[in-house]
N, C-alpha and C. Protein backbone atom coordinates (compact mmCIF):
# COMPACT_ATOMS: atom_id res chain seq x y z
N UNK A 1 116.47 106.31 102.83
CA UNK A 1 115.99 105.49 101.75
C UNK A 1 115.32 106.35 100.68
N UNK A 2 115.28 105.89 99.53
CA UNK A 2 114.61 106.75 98.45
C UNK A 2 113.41 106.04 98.34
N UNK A 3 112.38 106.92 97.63
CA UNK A 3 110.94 106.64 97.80
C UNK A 3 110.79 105.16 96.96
N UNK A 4 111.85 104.76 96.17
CA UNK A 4 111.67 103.50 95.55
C UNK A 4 111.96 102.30 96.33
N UNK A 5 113.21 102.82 97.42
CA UNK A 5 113.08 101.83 98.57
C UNK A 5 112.49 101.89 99.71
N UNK A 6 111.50 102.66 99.62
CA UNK A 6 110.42 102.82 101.31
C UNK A 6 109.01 102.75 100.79
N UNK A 7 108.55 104.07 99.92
CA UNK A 7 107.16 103.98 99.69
C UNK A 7 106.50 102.82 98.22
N UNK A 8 107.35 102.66 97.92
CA UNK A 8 107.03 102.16 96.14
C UNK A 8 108.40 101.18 96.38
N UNK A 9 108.06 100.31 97.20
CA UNK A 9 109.06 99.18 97.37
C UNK A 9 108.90 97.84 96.12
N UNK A 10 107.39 97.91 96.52
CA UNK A 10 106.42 97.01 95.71
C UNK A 10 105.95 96.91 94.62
N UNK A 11 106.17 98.69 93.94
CA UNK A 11 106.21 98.97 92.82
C UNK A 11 104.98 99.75 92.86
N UNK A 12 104.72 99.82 93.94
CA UNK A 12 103.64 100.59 94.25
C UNK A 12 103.29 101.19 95.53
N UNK A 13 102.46 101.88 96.20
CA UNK A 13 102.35 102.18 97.58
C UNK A 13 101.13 101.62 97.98
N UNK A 14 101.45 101.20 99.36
CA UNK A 14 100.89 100.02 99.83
C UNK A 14 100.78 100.57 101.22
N UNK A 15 99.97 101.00 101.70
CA UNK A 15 99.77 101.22 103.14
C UNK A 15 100.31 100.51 104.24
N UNK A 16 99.75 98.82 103.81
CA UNK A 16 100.13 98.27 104.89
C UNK A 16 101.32 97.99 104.80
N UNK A 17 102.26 97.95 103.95
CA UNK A 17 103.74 97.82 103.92
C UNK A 17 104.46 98.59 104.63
N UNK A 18 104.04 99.73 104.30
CA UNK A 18 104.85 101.06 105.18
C UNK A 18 104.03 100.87 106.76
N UNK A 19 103.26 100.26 106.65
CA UNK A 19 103.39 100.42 108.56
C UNK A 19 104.18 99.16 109.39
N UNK A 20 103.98 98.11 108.28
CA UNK A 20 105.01 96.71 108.16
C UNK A 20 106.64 97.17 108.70
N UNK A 21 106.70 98.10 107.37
CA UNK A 21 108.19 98.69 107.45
C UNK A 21 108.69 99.26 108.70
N UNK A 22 107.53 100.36 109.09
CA UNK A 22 107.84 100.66 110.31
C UNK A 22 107.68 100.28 111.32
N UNK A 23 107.17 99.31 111.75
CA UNK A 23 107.02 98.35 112.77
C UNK A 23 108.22 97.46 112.63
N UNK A 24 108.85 97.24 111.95
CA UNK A 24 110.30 96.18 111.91
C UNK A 24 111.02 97.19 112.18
N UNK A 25 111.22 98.14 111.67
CA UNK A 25 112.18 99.45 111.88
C UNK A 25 112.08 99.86 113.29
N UNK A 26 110.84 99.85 113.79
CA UNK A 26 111.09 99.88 115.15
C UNK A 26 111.74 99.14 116.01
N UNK A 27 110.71 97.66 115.67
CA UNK A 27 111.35 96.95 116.89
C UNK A 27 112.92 96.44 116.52
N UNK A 28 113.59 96.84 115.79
CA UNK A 28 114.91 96.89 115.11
C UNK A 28 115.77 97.57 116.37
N UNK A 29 115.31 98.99 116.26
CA UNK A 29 115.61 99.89 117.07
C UNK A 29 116.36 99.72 118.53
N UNK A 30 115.08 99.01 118.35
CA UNK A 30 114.81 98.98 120.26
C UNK A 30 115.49 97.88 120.68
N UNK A 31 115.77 96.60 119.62
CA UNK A 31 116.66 95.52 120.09
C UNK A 31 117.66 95.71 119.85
N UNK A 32 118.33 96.70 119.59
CA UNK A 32 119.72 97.20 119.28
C UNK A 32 120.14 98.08 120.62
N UNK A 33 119.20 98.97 121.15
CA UNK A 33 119.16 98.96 122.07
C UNK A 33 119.17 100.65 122.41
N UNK A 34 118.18 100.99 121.63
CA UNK A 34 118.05 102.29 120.95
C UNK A 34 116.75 102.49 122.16
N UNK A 35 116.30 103.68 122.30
CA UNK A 35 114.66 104.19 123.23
C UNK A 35 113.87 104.27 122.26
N UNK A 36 114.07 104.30 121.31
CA UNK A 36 112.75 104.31 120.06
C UNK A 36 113.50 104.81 118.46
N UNK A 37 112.44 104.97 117.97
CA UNK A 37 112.86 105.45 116.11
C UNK A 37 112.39 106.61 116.33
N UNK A 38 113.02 106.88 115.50
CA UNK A 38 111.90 108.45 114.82
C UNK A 38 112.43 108.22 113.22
N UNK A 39 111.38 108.87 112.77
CA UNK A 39 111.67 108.88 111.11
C UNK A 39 110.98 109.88 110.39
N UNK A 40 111.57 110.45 109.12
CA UNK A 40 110.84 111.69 108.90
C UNK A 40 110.43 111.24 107.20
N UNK A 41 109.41 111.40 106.75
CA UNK A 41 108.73 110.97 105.13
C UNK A 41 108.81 112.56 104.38
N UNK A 42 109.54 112.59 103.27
CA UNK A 42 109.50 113.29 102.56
C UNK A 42 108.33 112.98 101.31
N UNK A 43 107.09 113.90 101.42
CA UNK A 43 106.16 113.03 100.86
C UNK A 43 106.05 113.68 99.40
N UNK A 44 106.61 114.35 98.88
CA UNK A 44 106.04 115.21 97.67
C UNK A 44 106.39 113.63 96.45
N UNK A 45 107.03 112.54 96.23
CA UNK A 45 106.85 111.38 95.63
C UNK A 45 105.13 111.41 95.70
N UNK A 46 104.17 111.83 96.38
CA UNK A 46 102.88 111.28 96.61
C UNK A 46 101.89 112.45 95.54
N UNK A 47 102.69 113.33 95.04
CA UNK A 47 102.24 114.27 94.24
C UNK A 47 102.91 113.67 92.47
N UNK A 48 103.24 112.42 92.34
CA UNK A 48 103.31 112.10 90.95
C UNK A 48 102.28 111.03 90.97
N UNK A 49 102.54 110.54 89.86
CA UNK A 49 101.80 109.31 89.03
C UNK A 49 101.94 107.91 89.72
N UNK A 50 102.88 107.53 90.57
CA UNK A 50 102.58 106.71 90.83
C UNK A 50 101.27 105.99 91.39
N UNK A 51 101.61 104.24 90.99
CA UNK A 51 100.03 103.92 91.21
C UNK A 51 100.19 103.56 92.92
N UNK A 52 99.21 103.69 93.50
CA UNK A 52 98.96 103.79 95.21
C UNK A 52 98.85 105.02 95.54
N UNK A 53 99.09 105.72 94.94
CA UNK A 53 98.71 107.66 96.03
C UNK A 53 97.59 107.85 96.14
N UNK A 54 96.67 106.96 94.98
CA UNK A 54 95.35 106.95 95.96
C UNK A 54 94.87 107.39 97.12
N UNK A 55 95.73 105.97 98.21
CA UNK A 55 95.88 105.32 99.31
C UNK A 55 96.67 105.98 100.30
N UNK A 56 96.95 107.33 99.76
CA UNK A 56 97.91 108.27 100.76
C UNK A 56 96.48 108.11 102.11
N UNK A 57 96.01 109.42 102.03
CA UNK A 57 94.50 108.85 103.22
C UNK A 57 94.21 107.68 104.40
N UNK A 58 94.33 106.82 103.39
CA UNK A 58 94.44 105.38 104.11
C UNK A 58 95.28 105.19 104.79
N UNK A 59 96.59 105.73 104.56
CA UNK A 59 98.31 105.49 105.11
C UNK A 59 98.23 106.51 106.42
N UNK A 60 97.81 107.76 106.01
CA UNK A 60 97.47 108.50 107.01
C UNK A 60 96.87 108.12 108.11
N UNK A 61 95.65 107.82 108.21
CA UNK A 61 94.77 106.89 109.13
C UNK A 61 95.59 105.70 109.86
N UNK A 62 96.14 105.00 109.21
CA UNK A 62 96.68 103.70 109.59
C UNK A 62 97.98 104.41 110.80
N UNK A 63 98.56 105.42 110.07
CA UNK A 63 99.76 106.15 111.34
C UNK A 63 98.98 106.44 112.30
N UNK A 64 97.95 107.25 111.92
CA UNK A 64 97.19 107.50 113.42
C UNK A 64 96.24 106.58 114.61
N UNK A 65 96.62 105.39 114.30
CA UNK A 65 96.74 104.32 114.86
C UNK A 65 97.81 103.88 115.54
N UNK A 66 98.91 103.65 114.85
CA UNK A 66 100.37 102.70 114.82
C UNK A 66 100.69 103.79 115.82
N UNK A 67 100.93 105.17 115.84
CA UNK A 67 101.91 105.76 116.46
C UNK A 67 101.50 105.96 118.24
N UNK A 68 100.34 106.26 118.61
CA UNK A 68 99.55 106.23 119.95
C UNK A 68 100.31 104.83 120.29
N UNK A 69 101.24 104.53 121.75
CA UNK A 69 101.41 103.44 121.98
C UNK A 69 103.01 103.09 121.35
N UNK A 70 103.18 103.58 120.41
CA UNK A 70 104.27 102.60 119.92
C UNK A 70 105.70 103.45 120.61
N UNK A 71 106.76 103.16 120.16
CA UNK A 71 108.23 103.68 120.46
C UNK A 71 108.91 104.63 119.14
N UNK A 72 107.77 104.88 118.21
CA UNK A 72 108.39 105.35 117.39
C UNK A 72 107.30 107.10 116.89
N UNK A 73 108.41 107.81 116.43
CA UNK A 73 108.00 109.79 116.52
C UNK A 73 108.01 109.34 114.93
N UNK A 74 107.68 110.33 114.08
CA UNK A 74 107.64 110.77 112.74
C UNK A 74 107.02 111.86 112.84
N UNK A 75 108.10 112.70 111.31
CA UNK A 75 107.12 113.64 110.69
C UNK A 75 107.31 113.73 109.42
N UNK A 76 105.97 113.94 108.30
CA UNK A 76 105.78 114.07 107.42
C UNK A 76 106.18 115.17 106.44
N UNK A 77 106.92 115.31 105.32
CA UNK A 77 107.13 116.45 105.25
C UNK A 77 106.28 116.86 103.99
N UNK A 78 105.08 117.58 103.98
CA UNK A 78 104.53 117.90 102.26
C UNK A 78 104.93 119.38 102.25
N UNK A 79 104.84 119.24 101.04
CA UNK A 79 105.12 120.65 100.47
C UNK A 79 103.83 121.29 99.87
């Protein structure tokens, strides 16, 4: 997906969307009949103007929650 259809869906970045996202994306996964997701964020989109990069921090935090427990790996990629 491109950062206009994952992070800035909304027209903006939204923390709780992207953990929304990935929580459907998971359990997607797994009822298909998959052992889990993995997904990898290409984050340098979080180094422009858009409005929400604020809220990168916040998004951060919120993964380190979501992922303990769940069926799904990620990695972030910054540059």
């Amino acid at each position: 997906l491109t950062k206009r259809d994952s992070y800035l869906r909304a027209g903006q970045f939204d923390p709780e969307e992207m953990i929304d996202t990935l929580s459907h994306a998971t359990e997607s996964a797994l009822k298909s009949g998959f052992q889990g997701f993995r997904v990898t964020g290409e984050m340098t989109w979080a180094l422009g103007s858009e409005t929400g990069c604020d809220r990168l921090i916040e998004y951060e935090a919120m993964l380190n929650r979501f992922f303990p427990g769940s069926r799904a790996l990620a990695i972030c990629q910054y540059n």
